[in-house]
Protein backbone atom coordinates (compact mmCIF):
# COMPACT_ATOMS: atom_id res chain seq x y z
CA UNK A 1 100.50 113.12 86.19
CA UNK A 2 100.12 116.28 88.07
CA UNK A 3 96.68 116.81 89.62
CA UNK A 4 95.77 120.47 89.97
CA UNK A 5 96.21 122.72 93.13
CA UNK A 6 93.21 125.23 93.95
CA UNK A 7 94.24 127.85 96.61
CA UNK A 8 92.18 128.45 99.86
CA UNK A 9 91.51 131.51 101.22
CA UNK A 10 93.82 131.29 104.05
CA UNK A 11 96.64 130.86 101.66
CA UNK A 12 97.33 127.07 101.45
CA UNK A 13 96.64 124.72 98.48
CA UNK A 14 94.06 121.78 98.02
CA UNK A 15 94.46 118.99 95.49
CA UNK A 16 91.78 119.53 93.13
CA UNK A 17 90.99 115.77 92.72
CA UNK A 18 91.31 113.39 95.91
CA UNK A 19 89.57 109.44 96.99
CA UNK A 20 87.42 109.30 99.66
CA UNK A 21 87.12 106.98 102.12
CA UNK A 22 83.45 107.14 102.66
CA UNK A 23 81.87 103.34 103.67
CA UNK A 24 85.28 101.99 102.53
CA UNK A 25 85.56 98.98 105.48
CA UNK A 26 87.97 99.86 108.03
CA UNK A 27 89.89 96.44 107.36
CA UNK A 28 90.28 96.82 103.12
CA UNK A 29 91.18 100.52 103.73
CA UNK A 30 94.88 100.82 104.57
CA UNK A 31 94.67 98.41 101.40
CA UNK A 32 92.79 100.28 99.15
CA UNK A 33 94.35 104.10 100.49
CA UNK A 34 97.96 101.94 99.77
CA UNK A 35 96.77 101.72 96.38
CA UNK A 36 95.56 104.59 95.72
CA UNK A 37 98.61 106.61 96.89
CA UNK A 38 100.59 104.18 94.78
CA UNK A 39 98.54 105.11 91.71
CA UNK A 40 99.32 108.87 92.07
CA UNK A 41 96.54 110.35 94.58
CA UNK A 42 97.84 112.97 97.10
CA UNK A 43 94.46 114.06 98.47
CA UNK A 44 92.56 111.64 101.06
CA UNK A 45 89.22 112.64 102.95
CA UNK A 46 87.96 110.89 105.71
CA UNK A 47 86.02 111.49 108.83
CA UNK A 48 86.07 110.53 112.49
CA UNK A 49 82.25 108.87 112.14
CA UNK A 50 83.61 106.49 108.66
CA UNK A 51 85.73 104.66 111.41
CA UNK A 52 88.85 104.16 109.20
CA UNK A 53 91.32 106.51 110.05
CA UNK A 54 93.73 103.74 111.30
CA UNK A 55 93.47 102.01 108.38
CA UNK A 56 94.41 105.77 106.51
CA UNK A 57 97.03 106.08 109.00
CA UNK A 58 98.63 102.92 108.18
CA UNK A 59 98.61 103.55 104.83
CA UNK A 60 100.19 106.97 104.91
CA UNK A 61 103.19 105.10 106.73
CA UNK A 62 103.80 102.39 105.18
CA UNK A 63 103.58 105.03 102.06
CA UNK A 64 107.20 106.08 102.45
CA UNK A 65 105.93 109.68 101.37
CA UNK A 66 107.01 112.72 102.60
CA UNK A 67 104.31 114.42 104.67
CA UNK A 68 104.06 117.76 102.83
CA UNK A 69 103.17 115.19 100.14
CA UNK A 70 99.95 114.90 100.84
CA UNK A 71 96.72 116.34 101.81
CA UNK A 72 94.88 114.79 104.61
CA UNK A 73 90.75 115.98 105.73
CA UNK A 74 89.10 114.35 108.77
CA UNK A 75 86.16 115.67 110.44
CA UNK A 76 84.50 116.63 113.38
CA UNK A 77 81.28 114.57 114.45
CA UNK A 78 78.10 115.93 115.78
CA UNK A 79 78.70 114.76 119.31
CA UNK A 80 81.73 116.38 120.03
CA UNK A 81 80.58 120.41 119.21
CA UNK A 82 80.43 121.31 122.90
CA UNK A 83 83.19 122.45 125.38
CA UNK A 84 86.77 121.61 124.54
CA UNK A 85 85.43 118.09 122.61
CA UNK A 86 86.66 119.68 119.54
CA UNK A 87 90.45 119.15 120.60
CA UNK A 88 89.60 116.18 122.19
CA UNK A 89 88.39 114.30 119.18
CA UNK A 90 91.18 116.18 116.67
CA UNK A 91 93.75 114.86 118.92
CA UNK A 92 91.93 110.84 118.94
CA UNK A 93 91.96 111.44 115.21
CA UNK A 94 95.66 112.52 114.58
CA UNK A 95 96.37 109.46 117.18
CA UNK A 96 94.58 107.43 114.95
CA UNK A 97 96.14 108.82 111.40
CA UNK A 98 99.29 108.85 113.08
CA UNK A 99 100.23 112.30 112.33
CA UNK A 100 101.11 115.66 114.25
CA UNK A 101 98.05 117.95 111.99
CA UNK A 102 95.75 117.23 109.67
CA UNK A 103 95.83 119.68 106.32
CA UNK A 104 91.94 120.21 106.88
CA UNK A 105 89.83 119.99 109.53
CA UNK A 106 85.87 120.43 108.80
CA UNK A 107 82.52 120.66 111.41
CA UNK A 108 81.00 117.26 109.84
CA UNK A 109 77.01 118.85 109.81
CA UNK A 110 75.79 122.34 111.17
CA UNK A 111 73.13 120.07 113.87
CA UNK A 112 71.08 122.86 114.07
CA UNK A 113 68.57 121.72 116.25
CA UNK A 114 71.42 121.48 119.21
CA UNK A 115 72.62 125.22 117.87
CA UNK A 116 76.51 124.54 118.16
CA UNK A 117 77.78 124.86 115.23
CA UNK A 118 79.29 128.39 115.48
CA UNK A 119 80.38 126.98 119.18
CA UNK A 120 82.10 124.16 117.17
CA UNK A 121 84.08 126.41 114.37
CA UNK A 122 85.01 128.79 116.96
CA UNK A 123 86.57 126.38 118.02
CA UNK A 124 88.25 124.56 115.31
CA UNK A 125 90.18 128.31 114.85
CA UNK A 126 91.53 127.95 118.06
CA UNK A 127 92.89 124.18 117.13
CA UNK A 128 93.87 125.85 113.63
CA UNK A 129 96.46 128.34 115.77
CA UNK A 130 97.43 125.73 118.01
CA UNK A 131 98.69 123.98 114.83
CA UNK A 132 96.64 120.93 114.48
CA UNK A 133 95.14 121.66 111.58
CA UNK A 134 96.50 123.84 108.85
CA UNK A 135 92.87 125.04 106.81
CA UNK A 136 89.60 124.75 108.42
CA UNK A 137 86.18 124.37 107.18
CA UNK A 138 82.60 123.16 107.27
CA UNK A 139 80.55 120.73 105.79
CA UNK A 140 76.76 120.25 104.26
CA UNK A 141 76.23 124.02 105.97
CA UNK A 142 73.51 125.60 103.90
CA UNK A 143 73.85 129.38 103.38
CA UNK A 144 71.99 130.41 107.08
CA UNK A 145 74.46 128.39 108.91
CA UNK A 146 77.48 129.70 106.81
CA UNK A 147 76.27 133.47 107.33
CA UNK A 148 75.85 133.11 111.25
CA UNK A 149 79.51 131.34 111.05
CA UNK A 150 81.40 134.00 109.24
CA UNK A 151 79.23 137.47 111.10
CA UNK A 152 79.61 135.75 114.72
CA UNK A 153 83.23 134.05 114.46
CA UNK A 154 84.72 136.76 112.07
CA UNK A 155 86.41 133.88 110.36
CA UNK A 156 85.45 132.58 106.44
CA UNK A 157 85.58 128.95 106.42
CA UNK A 158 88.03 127.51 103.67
CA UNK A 159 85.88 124.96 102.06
CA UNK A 160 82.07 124.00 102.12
CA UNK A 161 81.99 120.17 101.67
CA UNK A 162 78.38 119.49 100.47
CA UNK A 163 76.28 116.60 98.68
CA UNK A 164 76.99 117.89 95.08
CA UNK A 165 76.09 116.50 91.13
CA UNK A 166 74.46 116.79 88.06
CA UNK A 167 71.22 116.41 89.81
CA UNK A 168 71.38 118.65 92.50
CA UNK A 169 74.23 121.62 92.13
CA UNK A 170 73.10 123.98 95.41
CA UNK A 171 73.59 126.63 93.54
CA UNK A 172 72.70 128.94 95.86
CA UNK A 173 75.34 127.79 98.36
CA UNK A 174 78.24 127.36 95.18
CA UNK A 175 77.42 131.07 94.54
CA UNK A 176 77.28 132.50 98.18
CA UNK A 177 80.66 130.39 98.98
CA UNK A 178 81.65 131.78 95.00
CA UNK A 179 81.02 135.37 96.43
CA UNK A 180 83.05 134.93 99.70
CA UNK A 181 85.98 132.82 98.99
CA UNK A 182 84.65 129.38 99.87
CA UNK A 183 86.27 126.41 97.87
CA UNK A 184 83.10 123.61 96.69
CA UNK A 185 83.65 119.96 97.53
CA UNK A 186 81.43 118.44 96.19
CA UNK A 187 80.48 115.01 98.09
CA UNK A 188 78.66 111.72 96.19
CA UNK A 189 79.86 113.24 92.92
CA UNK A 190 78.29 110.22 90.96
CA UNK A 191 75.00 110.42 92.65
CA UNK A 192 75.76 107.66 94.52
CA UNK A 193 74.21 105.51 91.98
CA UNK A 194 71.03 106.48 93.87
CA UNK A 195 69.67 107.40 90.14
CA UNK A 196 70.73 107.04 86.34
CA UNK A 197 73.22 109.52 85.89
CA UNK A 198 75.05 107.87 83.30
CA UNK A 199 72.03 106.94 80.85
CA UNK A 200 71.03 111.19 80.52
CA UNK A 201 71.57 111.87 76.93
CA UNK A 202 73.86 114.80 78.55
CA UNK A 203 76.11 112.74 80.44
CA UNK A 204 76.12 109.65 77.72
CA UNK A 205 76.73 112.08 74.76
CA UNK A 206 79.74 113.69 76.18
CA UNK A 207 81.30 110.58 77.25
CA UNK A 208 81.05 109.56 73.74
CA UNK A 209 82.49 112.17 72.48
CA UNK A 210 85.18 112.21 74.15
CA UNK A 211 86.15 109.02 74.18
CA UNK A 212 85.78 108.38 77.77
CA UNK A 213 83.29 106.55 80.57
CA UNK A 214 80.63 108.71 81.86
CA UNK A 215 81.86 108.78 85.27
CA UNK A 216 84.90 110.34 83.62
CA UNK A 217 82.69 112.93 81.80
CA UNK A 218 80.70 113.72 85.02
CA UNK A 219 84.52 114.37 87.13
CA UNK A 220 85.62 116.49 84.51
CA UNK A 221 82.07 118.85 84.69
CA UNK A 222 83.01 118.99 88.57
CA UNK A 223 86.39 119.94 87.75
CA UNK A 224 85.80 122.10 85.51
CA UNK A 225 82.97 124.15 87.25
CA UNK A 226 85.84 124.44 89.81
CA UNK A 227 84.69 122.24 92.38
CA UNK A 228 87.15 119.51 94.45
CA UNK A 229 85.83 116.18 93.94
CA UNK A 230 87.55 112.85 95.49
CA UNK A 231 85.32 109.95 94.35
CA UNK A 232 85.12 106.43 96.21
CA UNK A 233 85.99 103.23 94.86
CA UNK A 234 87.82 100.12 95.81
CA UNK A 235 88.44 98.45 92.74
CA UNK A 236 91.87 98.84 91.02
CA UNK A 237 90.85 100.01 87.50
CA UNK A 238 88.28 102.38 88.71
CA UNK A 239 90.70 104.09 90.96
CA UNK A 240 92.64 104.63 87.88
CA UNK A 241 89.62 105.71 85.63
CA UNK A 242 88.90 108.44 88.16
CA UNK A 243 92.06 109.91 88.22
CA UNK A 244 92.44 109.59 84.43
CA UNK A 245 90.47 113.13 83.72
CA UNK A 246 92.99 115.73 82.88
CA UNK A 247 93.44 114.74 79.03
CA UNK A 248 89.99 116.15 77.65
CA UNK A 249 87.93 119.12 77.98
CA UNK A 250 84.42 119.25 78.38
CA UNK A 251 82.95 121.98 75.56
CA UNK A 252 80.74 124.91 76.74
CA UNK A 253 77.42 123.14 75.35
CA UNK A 254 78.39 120.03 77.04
CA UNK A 255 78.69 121.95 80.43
CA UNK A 256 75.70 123.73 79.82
CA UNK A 257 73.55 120.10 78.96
CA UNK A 258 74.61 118.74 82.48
CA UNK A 259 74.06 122.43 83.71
CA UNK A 260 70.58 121.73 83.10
CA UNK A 261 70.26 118.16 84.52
CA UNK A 262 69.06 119.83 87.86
CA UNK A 263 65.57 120.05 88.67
CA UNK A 264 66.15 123.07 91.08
CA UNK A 265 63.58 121.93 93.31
CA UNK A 266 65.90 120.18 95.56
CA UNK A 267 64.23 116.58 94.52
CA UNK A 268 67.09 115.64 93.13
CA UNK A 269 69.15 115.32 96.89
CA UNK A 270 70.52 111.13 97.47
CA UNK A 271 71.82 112.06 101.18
CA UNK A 272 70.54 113.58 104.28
CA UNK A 273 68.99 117.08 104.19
CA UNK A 274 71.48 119.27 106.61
CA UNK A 275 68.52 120.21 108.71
CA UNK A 276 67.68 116.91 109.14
CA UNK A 277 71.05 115.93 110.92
CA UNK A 278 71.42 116.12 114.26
């Protein structure tokens, strides 16, 4: 199975479809990253803050794959904007994935009470030329924070990692990241079973037509709106069900059905509002 490649603006590639590590317990996840590599996944996001980067790290060696293989994210927390702490906490994190540069490195939340964000991607460029990191990027930044980014670093952050599905889209940051080269990751995909995704006539019906589960149906809207989407699991079969999404098509009215799914008035956020974080 080959998993599809979207290009960044700074001229590297991203698997399209990755797992995330999210809440996976740092002692089952060098088993359950092991299985998912073995399974076919190249992509793997994690974060400093999940507390399971050794357990990635072990996986990725005991993988016996070659590095250029895969596609690694970890991320920056919201203690460590200030000062040099940016290099400090890339270089705990490579330590603890056991590798010599991540593929991505993103600011985790903009904080913007503490106003360091810019501070922060500044200086994840820097650790981007010292060759730590190959792409850089940011993460649940709402448009304000991605404007004052781009005018006062000069740089356009490769991806925009945000809490993204049916019931909340953002699409006011999808089409201000559309508009300046910004890839969508979209983050709790699912909804984080938080509500009933898969009973909406929208979701349900496509599944059924296509012969698939709804989570399936629900991937393949994300991938086919063009967002990068690396769903959590830890169970065997589901692993495999999520990456089993490239052998239907979703039609234009089905799109359009879960297109509408979103209230617009933001109600339908499971997470943390970005402003809220800090």
């Amino acid at each position: 199975m080959t998993i599809p490649a979207l290009e960044l603006n700074d001229g590297h590639s991203i698997p399209q479809l990755g797992y995330g590590v999210f809440k996976v317990p740092a002692d089952e996840t060098e088993r359950a990253v092991s299985q998912a590599l073995e399974i076919g996944y190249r992509h793997i996001d994690t974060a400093a803050i999940y507390g399971n980067e050794e357990g990635v790290g072990a996986a990725i060696a005991a993988s016996g794959l070659a590095r250029d293989e895969l596609f690694i994210t970890t991320k920056l927390w919201n203690d460590r904007h200030h000062g040099e702490e940016p290099r400090a906490a890339i270089g705990e994190s490579l330590d603890k994935l056991g590798l010599d540069a991540v593929d991505l490195y993103l600011v985790h939340w903009p904080t913007p009470e503490k106003d360091d964000y810019v501070h922060a991607f500044a200086k994840l460029v820097e650790l981007r030329e010292a060759g730590l990191t190959r792409s850089i990027g940011v993460s649940n930044f709402l448009v304000p924070h991605l404007e004052r980014v781009v005018a006062e670093t000069g740089v356009t952050p490769a991806v925009n990692q945000i809490e993204l599905h049916p019931a909340h889209q953002q699409r006011d940051i999808v089409d201000w990241a559309t508009a300046h080269g910004i890839r969508i990751e979209s983050w709790g995909p699912l909804g984080q079973g938080k509500y009933d995704l898969f009973g909406t006539p929208a979701i349900a019906d496509a599944a059924s037509a296509h012969g698939v589960t709804p989570a399936q149906a629900v991937l393949r809207w994300h991938l086919q709106k063009g967002f990068i989407v690396f769903p959590k699991s830890v169970r065997e079969e589901r692993l495999r069900e999520n990456l089993d999404v490239f052998g239907f098509e979703l039609t234009e009215a089905e799109i359009a059905a879960i297109d509408a799914l979103d209230p617009l008035d933001g109600s339908g956020r499971v997470g943390s509002h970005p402003n809220d974080v800090n």
